[in-house]
Each structure stands twice: as structure tokens, then as C-alpha cells.
Protein backbone atom coordinates (compact mmCIF):
# COMPACT_ATOMS: atom_id res chain seq x y z
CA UNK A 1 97.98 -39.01 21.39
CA UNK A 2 95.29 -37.34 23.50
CA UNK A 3 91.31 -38.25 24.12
CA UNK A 4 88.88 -35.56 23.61
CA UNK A 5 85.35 -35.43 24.70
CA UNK A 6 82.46 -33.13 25.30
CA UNK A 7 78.98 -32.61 27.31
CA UNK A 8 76.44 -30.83 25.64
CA UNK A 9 73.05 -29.52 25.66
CA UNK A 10 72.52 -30.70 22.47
CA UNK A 11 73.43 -33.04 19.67
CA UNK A 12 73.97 -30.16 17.11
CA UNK A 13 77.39 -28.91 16.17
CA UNK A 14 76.13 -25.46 17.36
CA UNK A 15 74.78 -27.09 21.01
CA UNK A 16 75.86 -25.39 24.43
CA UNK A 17 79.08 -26.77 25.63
CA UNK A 18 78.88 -27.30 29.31
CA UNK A 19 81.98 -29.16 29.55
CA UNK A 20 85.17 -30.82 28.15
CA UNK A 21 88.23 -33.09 29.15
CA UNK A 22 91.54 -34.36 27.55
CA UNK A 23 93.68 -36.88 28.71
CA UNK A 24 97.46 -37.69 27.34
CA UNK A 25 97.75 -41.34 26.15
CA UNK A 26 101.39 -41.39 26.38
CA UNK A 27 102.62 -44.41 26.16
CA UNK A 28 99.92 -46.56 27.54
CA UNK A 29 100.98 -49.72 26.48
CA UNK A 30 104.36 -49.69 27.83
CA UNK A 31 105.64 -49.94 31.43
CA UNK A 32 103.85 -47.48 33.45
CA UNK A 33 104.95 -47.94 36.73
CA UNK A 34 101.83 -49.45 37.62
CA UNK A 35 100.77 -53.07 38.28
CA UNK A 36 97.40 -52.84 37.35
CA UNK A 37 94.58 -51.75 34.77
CA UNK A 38 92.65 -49.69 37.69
CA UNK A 39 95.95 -48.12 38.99
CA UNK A 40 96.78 -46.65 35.34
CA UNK A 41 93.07 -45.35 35.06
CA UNK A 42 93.51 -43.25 38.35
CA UNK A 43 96.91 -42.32 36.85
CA UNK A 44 95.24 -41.03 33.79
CA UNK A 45 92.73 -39.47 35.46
CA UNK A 46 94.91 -37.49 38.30
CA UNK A 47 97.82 -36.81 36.34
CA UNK A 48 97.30 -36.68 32.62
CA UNK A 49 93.67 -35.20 32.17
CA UNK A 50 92.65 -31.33 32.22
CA UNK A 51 89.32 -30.62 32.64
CA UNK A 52 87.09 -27.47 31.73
CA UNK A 53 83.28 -26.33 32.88
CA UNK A 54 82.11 -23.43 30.67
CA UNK A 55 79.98 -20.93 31.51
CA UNK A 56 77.26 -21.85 29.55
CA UNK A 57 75.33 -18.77 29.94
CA UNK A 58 77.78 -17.25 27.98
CA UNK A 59 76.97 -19.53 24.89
CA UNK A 60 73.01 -19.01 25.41
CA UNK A 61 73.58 -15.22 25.37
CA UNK A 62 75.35 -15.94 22.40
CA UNK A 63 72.88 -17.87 20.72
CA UNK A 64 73.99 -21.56 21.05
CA UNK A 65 71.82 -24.78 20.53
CA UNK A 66 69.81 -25.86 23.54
CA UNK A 67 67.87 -29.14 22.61
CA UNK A 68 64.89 -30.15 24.94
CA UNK A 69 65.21 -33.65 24.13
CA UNK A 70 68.98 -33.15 25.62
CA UNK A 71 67.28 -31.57 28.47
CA UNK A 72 65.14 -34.39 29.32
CA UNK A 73 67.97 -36.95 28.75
CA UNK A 74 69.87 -34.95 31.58
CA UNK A 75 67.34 -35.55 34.20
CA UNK A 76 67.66 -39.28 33.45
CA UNK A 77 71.59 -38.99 34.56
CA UNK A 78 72.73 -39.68 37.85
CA UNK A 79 72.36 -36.55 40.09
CA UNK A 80 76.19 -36.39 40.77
CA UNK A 81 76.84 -36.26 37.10
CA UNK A 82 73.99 -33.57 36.54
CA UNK A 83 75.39 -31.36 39.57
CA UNK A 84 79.06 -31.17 38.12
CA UNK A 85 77.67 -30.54 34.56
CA UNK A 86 74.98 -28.03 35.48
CA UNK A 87 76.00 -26.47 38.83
CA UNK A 88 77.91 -23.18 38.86
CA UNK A 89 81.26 -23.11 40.35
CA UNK A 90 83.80 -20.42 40.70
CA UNK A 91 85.75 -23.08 38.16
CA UNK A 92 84.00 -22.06 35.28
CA UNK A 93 85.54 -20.11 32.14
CA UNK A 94 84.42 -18.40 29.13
CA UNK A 95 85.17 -19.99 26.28
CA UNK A 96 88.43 -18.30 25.27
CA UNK A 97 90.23 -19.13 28.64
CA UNK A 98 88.71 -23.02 28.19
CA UNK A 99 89.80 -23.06 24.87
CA UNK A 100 93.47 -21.67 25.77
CA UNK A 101 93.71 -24.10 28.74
CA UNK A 102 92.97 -26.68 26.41
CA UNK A 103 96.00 -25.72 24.12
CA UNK A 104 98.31 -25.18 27.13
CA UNK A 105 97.63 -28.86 28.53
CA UNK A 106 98.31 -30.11 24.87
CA UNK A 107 101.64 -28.13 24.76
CA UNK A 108 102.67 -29.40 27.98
CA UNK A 109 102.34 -33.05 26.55
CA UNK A 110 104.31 -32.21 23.25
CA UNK A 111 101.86 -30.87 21.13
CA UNK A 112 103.10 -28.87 18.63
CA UNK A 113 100.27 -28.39 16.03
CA UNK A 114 101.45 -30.67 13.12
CA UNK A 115 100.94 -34.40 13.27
CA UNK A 116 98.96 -35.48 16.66
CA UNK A 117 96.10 -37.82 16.99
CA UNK A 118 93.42 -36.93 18.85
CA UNK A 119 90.91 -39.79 19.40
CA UNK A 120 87.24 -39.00 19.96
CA UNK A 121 83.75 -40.79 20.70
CA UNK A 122 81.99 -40.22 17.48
CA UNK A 123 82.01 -37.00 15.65
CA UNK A 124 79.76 -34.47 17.79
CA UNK A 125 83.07 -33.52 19.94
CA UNK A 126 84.80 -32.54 17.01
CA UNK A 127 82.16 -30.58 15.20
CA UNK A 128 80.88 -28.89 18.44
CA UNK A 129 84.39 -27.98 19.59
CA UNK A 130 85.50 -26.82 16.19
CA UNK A 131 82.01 -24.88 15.83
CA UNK A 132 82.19 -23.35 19.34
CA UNK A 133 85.67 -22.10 18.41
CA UNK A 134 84.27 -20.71 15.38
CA UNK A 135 81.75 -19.19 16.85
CA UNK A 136 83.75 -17.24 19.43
CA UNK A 137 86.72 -16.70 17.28
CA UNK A 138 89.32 -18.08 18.67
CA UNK A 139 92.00 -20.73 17.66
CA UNK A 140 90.59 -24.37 17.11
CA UNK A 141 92.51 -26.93 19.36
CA UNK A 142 93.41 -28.74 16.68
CA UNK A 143 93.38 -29.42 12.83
CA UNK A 144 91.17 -30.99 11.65
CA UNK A 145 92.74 -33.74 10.11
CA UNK A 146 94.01 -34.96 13.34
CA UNK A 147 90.69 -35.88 14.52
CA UNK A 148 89.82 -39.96 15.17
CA UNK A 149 86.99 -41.72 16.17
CA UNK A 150 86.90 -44.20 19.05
CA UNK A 151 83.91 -46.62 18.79
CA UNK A 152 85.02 -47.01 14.83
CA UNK A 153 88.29 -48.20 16.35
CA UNK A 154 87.13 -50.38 18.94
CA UNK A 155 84.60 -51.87 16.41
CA UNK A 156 87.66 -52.55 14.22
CA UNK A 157 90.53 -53.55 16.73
CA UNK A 158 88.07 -55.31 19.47
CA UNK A 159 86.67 -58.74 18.92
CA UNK A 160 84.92 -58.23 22.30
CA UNK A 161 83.52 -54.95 21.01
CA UNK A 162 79.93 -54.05 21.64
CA UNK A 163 78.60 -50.59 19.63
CA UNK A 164 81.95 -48.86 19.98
CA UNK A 165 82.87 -50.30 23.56
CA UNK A 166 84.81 -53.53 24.19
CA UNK A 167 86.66 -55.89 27.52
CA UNK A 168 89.94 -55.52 28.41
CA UNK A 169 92.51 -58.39 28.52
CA UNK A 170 93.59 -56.92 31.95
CA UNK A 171 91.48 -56.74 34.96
CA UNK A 172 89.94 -53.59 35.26
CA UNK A 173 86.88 -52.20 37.55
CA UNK A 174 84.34 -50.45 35.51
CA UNK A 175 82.43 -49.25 38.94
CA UNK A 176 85.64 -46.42 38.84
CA UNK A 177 83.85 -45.14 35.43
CA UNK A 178 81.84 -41.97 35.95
CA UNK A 179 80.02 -42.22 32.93
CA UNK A 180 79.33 -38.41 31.18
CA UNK A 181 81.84 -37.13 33.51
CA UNK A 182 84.28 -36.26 30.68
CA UNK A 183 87.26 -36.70 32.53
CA UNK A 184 86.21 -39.96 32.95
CA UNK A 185 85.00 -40.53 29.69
CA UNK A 186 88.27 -39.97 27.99
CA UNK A 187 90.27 -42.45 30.14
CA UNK A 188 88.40 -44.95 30.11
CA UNK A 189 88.52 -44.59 25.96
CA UNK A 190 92.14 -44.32 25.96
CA UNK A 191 92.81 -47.91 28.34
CA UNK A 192 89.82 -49.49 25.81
CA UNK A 193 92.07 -48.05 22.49
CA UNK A 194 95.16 -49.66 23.82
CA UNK A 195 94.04 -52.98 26.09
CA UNK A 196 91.07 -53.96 23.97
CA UNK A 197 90.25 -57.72 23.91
């Protein structure tokens, strides 16, 4: 199972992607080597996650959705978060070679197209990846039928769940969360899937 998420500039399915992350679930819930909740997380994080910064000038060219209202929400994020997601760096890829590194970090867990969940945080992810791929003609990462939705888990599975996010019955530091990093973002959905209280 893998965890999929997005940032946008926008909340339509045809919004500028700026970024996206996946991390491999594995086999959280058995014996990981590690001792503790906050060791697995950086585990996840430095080991099992691929990350990808688009050029997002590409997409505007192209004709994407920028929202203001996203805009503005940026500039209430914490600066650090804003920098990674809006800065230039020599990192970022058009969308064919983000989409393709995308597929190549799947493969290298297992994927092999058919039967593999991939867990998101509502259903923007899915419709803006599956749109952006659409709109630039290449493969989608996924079928569609694989797609699943975090919070609606957590709301089921958690009874400490609060709007799609829940406790842990292990120990685990929140302050390591970078929230709207999405490399962040997807580990810290995959240890809430699996050690939700």
C-alpha cells in the first residue's frame, strides 16, 4: 500500500500542481526494526517516500487552475513550507519526468498495476493527479479503482478521530510533522491508518 498526496494552487481538479509525495506502507504494523512510533516516521520519511516539485510554470503556460483564494491561504503557511513549495530549485521536473518517477518508486516497492491500494487525504489528490496526467498525456499512476480515502478511514477505524485525524496508541511526537510538506503529509497518514486509537 502506498500514501499519495498533493500541493496545489488550487482546489480544482485542473489546479497547478506544485508538488507531490508517496510513501510505501509496507508492513507497518509488523516488526520494523524500530522501537518507537517517531523512529518508524523518520524511517518512512528517509527511506520509503519519493518526493517531486514540478515546474509549475509549465502547467500555467499550459493553462492550469490558479485559485486566488489558494494564493492567499499560502501566505498564511509557515515560510519554510511556502519556500519548498514555491521556490525554484534545480530539483524541479516537468510533469512527464514527475509522473515517471512516480511510477518507478511504485515499481521499486512491488507495484505492478493490478490490485494496489493507494490511500489518499480526500479526493482532490486523486482528481488533480489523474487530471494533470490527462492533461499532459501521459500514463496515470494508477487506476482508478485503487484509489482510498484517509480521513473516511480514520473517521471509521479511530474512536479518537477528529475530522479525518485521530491519536495513536504509541507515543509519537507530532512537532516532527511538517504539515503541507507532502512528504510529510503522507507518513504521518500512513502511522495514523495503521496505529490509530
Amino acid at each position: 500500500m502506498f500514501v499519495f498526496d498533493v500541493e496545489s494552487l488550487s482546489v480544482e481538479s485542473t489546479c497547478v500542481v506544485l508538488s507531490c509525495a508517496m510513501t510505501y506502507m509496507g508492513n507497518l504494523d509488523e516488526n520494523t526494526g524500530h522501537s518507537n512510533l517517531n523512529e518508524i516516521y523518520k524511517d518512512l520519511l528517509e527511506t520509503k517516500t519519493t518526493y517531486v516539485k514540478f515546474l509549475a510554470k509549465e502547467q500555467i503556460d499550459a493553462g492550469r487552475h490558479v485559485s486566488k483564494d489558494t494564493l492567499e491561504w499560502w501566505k498564511q503557511q509557515d515560510p519554510e513550507i511556502r519556500a519548498l513549495a514555491f521556490n525554484p530549485s534545480p530539483d524541479d521536473v516537468t510533469v512527464d519526468v514527475g509522473i515517471r518517477r512516480i511510477g518507478n518508486f511504485m515499481r521499486k516497492w512491488g507495484y505492478d498495476g493490478k490490485n494496489t491500494t493507494v490511500w489518499i487525504r480526500g479526493t482532490l489528490d486523486q482528481m488533480a493527479i489523474d487530471s494533470l496526467c490527462k492533461w499532459f498525456e501521459v500514463e496515470p499512476i494508477t487506476h482508478y479503482g485503487n484509489w482510498r480515502d484517509v480521513r473516511t478511514a480514520i473517521d471509521l477505524l479511530a474512536e479518537t478521530s477528529n475530522k479525518g485525524y485521530c491519536h495513536m496508541r504509541l507515543a509519537f511526537d507530532r512537532n516532527l510533522v511538517r504539515k503541507h510538506d507532502p512528504r510529510h503529509d503522507v507518513c504521518y497518514d500512513a502511522l495514523m491508518l495503521v496505529y490509530h486509537k
